[in-house]
N, C-alpha and C. Protein backbone atom coordinates (compact mmCIF):
# COMPACT_ATOMS: atom_id res chain seq x y z
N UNK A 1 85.66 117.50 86.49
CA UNK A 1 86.61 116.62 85.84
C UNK A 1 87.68 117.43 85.11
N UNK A 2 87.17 118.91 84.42
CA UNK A 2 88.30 119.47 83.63
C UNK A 2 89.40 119.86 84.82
N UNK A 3 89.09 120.44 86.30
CA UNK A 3 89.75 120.77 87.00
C UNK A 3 90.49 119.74 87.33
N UNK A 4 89.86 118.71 87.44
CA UNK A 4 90.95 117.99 88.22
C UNK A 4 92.13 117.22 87.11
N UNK A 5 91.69 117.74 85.72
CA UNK A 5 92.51 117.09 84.46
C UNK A 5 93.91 117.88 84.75
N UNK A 6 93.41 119.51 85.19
CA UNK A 6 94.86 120.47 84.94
C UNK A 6 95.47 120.26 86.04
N UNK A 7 94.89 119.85 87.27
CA UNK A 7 95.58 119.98 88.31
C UNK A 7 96.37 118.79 88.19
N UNK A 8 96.02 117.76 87.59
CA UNK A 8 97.12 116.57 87.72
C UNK A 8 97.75 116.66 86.77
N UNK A 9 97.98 117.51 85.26
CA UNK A 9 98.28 117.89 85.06
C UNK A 9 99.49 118.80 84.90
N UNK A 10 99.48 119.59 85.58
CA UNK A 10 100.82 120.66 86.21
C UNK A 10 101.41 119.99 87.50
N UNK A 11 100.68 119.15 88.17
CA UNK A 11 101.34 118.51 88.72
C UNK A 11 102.51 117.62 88.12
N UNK A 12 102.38 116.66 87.39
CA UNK A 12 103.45 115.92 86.80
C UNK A 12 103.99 116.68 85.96
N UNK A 13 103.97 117.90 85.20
CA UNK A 13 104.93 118.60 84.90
C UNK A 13 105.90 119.39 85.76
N UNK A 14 105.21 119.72 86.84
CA UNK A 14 106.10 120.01 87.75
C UNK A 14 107.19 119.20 88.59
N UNK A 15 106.72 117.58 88.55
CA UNK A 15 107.48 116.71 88.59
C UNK A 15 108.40 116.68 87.86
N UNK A 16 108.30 116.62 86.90
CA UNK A 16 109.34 116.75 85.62
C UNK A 16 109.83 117.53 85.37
N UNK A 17 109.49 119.32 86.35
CA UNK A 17 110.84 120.22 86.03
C UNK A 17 111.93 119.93 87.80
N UNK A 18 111.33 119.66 87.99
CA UNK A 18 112.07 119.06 89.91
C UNK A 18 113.06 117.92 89.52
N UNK A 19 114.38 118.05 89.41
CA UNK A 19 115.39 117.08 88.89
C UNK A 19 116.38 117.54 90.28
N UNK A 20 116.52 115.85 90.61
CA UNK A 20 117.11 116.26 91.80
C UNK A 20 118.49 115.08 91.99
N UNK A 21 119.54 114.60 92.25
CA UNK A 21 120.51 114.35 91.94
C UNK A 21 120.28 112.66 91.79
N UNK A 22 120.82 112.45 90.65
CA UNK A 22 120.43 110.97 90.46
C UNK A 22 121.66 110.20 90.11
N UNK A 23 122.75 109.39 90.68
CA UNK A 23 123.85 108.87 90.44
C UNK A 23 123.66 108.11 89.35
N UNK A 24 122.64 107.25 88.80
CA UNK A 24 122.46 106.80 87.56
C UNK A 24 121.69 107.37 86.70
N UNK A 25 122.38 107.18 85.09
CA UNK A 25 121.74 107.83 84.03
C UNK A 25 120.14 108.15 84.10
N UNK A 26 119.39 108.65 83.90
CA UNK A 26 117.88 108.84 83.75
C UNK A 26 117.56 107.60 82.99
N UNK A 27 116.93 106.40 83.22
CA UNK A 27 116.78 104.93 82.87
C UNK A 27 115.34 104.82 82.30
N UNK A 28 115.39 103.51 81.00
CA UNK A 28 114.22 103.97 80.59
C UNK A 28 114.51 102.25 80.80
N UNK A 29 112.65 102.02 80.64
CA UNK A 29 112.57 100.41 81.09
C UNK A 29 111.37 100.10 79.95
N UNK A 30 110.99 98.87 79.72
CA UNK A 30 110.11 98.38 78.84
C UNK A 30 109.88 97.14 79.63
N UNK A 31 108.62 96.58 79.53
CA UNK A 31 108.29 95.12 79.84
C UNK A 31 106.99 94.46 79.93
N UNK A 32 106.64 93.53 79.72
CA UNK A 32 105.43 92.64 79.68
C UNK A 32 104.76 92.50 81.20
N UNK A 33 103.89 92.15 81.79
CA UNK A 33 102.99 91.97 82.83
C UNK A 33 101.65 91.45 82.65
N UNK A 34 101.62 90.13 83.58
CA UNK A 34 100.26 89.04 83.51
C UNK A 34 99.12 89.83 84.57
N UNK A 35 98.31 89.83 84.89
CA UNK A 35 97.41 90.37 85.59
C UNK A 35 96.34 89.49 86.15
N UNK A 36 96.12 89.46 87.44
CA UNK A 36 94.74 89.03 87.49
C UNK A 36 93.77 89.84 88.54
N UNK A 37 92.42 89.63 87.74
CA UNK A 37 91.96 91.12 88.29
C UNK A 37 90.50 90.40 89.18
N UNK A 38 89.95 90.45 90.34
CA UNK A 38 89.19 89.90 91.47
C UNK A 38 88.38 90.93 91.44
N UNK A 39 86.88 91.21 91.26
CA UNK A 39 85.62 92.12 91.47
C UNK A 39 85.46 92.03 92.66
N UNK A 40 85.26 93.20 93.10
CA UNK A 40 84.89 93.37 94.23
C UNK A 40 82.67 93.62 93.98
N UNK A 41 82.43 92.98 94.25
CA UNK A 41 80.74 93.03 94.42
C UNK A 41 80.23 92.86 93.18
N UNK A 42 80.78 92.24 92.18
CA UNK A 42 80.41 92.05 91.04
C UNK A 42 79.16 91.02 90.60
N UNK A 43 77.77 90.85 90.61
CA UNK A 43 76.95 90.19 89.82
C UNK A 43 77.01 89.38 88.67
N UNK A 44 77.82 90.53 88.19
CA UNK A 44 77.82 89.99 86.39
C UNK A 44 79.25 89.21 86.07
N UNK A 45 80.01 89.55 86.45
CA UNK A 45 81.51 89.40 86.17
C UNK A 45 82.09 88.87 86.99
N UNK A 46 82.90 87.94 86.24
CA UNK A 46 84.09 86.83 87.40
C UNK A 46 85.24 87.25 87.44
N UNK A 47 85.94 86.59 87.39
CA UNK A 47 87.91 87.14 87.78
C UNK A 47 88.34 87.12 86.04
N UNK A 48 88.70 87.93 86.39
CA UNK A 48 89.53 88.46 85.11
C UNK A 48 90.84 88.34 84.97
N UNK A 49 91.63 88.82 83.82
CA UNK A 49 93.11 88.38 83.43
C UNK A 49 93.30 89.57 82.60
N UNK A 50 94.74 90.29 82.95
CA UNK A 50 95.17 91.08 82.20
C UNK A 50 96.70 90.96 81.33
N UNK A 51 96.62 91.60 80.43
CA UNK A 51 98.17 91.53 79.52
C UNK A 51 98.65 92.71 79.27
N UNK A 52 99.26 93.14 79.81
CA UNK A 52 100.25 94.66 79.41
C UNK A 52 101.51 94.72 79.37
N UNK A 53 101.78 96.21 78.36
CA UNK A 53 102.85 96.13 78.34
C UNK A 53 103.37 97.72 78.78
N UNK A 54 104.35 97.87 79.21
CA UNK A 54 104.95 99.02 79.99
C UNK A 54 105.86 100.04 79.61
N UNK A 55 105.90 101.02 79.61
CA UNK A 55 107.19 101.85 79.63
C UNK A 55 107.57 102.95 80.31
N UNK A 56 108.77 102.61 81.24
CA UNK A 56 108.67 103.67 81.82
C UNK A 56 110.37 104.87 82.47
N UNK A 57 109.62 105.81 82.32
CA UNK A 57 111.50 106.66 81.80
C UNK A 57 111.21 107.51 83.49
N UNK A 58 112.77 107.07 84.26
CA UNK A 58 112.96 107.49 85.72
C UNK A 58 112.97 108.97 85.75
N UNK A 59 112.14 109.99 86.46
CA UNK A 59 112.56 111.61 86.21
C UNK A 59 113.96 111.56 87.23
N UNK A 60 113.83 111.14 88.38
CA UNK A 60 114.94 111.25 89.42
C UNK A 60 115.20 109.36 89.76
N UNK A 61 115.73 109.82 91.29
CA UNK A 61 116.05 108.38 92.27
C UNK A 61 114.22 108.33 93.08
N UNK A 62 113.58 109.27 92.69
CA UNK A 62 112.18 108.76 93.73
C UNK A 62 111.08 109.08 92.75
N UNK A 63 111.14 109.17 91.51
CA UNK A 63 110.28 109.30 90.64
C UNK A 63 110.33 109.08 89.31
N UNK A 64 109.29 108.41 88.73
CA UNK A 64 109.17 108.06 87.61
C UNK A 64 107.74 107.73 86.82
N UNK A 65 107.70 108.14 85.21
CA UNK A 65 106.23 108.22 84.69
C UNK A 65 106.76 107.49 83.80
N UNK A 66 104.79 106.95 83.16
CA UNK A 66 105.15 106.30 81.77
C UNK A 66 104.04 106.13 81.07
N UNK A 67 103.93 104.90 80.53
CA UNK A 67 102.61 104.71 80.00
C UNK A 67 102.51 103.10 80.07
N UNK A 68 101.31 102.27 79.54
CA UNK A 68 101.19 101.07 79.64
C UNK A 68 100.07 100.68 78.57
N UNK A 69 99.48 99.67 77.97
CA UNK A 69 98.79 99.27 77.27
C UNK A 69 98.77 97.53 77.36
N UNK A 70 97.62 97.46 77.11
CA UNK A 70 97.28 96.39 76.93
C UNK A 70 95.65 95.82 76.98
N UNK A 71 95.46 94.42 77.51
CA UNK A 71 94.18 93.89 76.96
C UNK A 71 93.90 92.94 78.45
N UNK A 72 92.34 93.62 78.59
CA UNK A 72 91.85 92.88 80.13
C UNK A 72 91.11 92.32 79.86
N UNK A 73 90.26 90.85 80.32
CA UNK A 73 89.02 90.21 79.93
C UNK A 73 88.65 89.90 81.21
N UNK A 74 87.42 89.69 81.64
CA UNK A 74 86.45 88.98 82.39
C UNK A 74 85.66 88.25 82.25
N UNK A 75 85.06 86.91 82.48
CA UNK A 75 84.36 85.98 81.96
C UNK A 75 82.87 86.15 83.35
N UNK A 76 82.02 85.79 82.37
CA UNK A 76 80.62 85.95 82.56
C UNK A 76 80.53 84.97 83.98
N UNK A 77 79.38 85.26 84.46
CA UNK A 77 79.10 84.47 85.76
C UNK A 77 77.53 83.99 85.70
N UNK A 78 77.62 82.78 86.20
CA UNK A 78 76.45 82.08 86.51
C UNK A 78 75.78 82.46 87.69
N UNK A 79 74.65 83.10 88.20
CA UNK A 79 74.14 83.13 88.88
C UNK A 79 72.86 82.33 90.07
N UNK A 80 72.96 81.78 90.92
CA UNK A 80 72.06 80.68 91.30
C UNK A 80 71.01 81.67 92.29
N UNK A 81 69.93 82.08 91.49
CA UNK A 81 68.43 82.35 92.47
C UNK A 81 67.88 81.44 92.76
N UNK A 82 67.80 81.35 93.97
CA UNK A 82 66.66 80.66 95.20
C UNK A 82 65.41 80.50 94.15
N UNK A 83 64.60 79.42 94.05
CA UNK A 83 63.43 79.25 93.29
C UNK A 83 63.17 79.40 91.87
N UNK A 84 64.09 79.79 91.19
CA UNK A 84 64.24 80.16 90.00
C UNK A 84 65.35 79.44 88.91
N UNK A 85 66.18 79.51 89.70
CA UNK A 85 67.47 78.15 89.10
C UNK A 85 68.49 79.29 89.29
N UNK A 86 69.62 78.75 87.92
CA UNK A 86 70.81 79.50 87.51
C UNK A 86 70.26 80.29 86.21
N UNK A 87 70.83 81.24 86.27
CA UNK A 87 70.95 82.28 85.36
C UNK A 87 72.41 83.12 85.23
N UNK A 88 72.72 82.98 83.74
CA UNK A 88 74.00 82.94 83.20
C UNK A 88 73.57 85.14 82.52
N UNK A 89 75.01 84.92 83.47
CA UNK A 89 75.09 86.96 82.67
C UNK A 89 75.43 86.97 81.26
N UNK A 90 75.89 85.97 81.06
CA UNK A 90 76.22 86.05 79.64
C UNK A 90 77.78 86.08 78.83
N UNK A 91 78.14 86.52 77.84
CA UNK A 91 79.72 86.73 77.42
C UNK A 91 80.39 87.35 78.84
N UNK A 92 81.59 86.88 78.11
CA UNK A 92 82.59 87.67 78.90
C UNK A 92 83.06 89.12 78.42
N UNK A 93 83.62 90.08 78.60
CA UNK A 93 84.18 91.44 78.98
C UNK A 93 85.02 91.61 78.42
N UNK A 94 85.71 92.43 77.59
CA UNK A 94 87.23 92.52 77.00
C UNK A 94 87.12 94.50 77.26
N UNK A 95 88.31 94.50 77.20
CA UNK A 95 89.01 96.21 77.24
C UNK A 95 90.15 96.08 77.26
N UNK A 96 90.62 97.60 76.41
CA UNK A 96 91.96 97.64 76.00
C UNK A 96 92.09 98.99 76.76
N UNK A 97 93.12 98.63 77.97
CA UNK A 97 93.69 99.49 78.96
C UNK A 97 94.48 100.42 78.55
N UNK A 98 94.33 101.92 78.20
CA UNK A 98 95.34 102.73 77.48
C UNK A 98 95.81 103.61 78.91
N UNK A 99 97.16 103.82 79.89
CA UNK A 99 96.62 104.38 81.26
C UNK A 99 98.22 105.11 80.90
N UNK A 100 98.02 106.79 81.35
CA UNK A 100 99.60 107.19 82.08
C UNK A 100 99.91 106.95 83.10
N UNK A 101 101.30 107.03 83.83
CA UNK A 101 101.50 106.82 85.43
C UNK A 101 102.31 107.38 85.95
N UNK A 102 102.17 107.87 87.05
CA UNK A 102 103.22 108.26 88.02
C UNK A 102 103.34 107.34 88.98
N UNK A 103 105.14 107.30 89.06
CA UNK A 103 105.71 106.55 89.94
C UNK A 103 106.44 106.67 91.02
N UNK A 104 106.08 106.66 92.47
CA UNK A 104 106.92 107.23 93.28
C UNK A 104 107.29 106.11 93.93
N UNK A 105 108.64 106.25 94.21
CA UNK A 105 109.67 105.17 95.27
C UNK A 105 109.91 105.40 96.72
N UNK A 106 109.26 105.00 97.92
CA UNK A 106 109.74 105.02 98.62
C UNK A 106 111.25 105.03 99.00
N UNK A 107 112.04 104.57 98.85
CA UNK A 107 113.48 104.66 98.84
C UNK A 107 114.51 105.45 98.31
N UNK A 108 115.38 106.40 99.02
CA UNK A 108 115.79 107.48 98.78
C UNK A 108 116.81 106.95 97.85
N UNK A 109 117.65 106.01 97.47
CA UNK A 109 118.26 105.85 96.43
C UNK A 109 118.31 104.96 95.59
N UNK A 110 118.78 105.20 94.35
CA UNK A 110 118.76 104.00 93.14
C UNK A 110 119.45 102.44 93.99
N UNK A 111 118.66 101.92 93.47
CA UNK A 111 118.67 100.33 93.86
C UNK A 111 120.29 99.61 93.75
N UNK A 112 120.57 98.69 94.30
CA UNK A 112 121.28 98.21 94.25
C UNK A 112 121.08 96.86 94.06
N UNK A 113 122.36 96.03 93.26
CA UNK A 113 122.16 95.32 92.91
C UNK A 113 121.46 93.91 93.24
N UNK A 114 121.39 94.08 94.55
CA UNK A 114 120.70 93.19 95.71
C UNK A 114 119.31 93.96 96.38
N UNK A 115 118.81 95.48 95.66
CA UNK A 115 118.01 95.91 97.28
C UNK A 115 116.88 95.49 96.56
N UNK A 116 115.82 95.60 97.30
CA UNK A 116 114.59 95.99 96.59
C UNK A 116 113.86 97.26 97.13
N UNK A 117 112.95 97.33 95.97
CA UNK A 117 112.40 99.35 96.00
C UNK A 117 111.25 98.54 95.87
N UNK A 118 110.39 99.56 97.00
CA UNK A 118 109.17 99.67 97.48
C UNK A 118 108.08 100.99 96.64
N UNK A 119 107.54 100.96 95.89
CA UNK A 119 106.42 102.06 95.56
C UNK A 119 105.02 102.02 95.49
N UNK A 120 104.82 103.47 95.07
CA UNK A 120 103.28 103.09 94.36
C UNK A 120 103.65 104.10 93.73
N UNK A 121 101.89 103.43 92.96
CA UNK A 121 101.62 104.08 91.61
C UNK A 121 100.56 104.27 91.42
N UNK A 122 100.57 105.12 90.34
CA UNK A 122 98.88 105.89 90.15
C UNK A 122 98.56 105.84 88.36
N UNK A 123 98.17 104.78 87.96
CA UNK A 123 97.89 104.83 87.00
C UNK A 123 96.19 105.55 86.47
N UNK A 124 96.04 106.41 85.41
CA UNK A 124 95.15 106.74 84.97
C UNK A 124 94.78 106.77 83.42
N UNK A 125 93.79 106.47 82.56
CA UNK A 125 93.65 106.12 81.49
C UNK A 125 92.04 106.02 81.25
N UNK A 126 91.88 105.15 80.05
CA UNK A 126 90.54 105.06 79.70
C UNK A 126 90.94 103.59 79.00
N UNK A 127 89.31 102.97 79.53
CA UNK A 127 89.07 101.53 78.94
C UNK A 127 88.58 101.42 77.83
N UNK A 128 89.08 100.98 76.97
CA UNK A 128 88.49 100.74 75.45
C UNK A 128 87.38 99.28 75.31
N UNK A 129 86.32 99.35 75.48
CA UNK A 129 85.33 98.08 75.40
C UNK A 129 85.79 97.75 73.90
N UNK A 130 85.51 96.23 74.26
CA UNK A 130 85.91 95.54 72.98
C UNK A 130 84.53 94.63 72.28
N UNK A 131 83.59 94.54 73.10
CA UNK A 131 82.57 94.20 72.75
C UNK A 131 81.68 95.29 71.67
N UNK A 132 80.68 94.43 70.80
CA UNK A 132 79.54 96.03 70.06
C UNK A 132 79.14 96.31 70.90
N UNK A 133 79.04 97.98 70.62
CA UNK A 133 78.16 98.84 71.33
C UNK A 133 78.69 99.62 72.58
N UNK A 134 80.10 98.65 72.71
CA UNK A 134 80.81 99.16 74.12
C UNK A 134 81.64 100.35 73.94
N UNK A 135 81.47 100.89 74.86
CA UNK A 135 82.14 102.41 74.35
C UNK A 135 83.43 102.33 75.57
N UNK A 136 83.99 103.47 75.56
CA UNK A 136 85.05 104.34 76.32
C UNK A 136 84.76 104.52 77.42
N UNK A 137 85.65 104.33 78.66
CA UNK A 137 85.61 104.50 80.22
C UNK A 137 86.54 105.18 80.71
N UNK A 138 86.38 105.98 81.11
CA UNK A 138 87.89 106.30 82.25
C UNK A 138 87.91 105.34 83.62
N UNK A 139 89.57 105.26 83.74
CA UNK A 139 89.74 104.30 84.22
C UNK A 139 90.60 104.61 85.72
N UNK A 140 90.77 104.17 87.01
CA UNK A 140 92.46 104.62 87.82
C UNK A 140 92.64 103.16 88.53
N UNK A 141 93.63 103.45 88.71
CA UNK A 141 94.37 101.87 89.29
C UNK A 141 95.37 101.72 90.22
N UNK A 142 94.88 103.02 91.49
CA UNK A 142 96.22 102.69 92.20
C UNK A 142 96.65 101.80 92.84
N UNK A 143 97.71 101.93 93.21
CA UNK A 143 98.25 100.53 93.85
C UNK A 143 100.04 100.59 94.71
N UNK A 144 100.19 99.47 95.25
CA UNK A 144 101.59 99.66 95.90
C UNK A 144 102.37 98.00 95.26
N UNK A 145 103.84 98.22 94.98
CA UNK A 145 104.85 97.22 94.37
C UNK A 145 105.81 97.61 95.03
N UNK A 146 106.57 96.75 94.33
CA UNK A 146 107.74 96.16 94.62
C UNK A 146 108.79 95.77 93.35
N UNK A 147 109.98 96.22 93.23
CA UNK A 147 110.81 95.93 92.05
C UNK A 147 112.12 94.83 92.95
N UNK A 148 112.77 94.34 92.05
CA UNK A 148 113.57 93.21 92.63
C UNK A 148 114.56 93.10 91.70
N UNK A 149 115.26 93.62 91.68
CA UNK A 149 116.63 93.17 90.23
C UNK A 149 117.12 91.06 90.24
N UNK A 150 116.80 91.20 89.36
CA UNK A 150 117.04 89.83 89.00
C UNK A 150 118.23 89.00 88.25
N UNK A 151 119.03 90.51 87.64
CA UNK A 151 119.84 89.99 86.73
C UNK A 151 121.41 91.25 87.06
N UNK A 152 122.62 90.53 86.37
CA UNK A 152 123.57 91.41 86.77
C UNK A 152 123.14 92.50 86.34
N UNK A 153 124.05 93.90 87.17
CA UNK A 153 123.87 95.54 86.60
C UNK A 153 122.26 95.41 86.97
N UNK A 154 121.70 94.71 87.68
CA UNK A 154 120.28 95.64 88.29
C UNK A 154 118.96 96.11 86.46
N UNK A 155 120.06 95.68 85.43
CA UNK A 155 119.34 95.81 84.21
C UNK A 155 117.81 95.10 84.06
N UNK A 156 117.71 94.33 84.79
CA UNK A 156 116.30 93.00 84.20
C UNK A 156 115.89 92.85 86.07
N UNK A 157 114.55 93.48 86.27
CA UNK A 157 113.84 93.26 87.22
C UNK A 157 112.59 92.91 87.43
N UNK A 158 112.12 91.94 88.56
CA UNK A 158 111.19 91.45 88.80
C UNK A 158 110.15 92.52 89.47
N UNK A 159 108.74 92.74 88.68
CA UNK A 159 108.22 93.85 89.23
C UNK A 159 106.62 93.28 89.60
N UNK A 160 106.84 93.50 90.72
CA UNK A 160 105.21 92.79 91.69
C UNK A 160 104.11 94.05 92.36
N UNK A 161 102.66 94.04 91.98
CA UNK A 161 101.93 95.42 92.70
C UNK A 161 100.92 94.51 92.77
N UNK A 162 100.24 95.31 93.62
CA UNK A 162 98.59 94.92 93.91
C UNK A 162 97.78 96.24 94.08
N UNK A 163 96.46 96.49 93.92
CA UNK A 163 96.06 97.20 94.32
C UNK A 163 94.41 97.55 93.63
N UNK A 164 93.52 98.69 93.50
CA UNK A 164 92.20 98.75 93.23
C UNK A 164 92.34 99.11 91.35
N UNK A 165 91.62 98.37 90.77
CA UNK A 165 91.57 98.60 89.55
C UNK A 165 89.63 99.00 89.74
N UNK A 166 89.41 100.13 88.97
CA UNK A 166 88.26 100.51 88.37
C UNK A 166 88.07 101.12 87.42
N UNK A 167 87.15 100.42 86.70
CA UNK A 167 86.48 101.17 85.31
C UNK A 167 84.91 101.90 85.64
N UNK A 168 85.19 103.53 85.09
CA UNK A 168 83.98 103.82 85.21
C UNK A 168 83.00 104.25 84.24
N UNK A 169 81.79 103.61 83.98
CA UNK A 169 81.17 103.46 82.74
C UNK A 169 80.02 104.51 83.40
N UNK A 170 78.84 104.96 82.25
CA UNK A 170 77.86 105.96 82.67
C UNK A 170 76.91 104.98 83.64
N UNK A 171 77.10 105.58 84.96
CA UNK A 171 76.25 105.36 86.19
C UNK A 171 76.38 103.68 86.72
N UNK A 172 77.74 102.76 86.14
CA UNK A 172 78.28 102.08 86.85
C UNK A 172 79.78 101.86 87.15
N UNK A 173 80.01 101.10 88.07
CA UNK A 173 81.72 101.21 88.15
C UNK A 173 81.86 99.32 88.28
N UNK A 174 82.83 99.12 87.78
CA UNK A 174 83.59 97.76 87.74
C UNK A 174 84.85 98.06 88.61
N UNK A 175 84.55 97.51 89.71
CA UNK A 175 85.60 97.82 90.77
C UNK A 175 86.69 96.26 91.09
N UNK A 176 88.16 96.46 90.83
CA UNK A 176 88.36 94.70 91.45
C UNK A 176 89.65 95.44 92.19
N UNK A 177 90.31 94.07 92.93
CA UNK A 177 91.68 94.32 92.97
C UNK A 177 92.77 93.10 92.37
N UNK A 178 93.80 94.09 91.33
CA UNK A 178 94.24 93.47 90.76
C UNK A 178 95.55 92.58 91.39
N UNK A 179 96.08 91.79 91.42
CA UNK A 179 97.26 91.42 91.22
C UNK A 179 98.12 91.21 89.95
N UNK A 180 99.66 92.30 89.89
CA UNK A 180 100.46 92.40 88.90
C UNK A 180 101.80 91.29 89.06
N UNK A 181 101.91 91.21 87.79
CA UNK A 181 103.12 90.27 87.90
C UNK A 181 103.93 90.60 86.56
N UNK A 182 105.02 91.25 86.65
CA UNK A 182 105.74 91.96 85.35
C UNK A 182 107.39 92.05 85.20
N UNK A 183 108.20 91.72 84.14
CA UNK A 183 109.43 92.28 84.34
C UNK A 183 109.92 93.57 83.58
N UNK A 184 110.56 93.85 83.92
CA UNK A 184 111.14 95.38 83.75
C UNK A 184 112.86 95.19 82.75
N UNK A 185 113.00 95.79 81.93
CA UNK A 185 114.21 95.66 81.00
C UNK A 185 114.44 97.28 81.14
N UNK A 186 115.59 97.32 81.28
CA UNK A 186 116.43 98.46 81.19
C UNK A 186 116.66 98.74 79.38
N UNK A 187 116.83 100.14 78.74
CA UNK A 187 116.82 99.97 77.85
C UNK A 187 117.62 101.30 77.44
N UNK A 188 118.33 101.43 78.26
CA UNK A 188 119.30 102.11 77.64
C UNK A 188 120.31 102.55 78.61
């Protein structure tokens, strides 16, 4: 795990010394995003809902990092055994998503006021349990989106991803795939 901390690591710093010609200012964005998050093989846990919030500063025209925060829940599931009845897992799930990201754009240039940009992203972080007793997870969430300018000057965009959200706790993983739904504000 320490190896693979430095290697991703110097990697995105090395992103960040690679500046390569960008016709618009270096753009910084802020914005809200609804979430809903689908388990994949989950027993205990039903569909979940997430709330975050974003920020993120362009290095070039095909790259960009940031950070994000916010608050995920999952609600408990009823279980029906054959001969036995239903049996309820119990509360629902809360965590507070703290994740960095790298952002790469398929599309070789800054957007226009009509295009839309295709990426993915690689978010990584740690889950903060919100329940007693719940501790700290590391977390990754990659995935592929879509940005959509919505408003004049390309300033205010519609930003859509999907992709694998997992939390990994000691000797289990909470695996779903999420669907994002977020807008993006230009902010400077």
């Amino acid at each position: 795990m320490k190896r693979f901390t430095i290697v991703l690591l110097v990697l995105v710093l090395g992103l960040c010394a690679v500046n390569t010609s960008y016709a618009q200012a270096h753009r910084m964005w802020a914005g809200p995003a609804v979430g809903l998050n689908i388990p994949l093989g989950s027993d205990f846990y039903g569909v979940g809902f997430s709330f975050t919030g974003r920020f993120q500063y362009d290095i070039n025209a095909m790259m960009a990092v940031g950070g994000e925060v916010g608050y995920a829940t999952w609600s408990g599931k009823d279980i029906t055994i054959p001969g036995f009845g239903t049996v309820s897992t119990g509360t629902s799930f809360g965590a507070v998503p703290i994740n960095v990201f790298a952002k790469y754009y398929f599309m070789p240039s800054p957007p226009s006021i009509t295009s839309m940009r295709w990426y993915g992203i690689l978010p990584l972080g740690v889950a903060i349990g919100t329940s007693t007793g719940a501790g700290t997870s590391f977390q990754i969430a990659p995935g592929i989106g879509i940005e959509y300018p919505i408003a004049a000057g390309g300033r205010t965009q519609l930003d859509a991803s999907v992709g694998y959200y997992g939390v990994f706790a000691s000797g289990s993983t909470l695996s779903n795939i999420y669907i994002r739904v977020g807008a993006n504000f230009a902010i400077n």
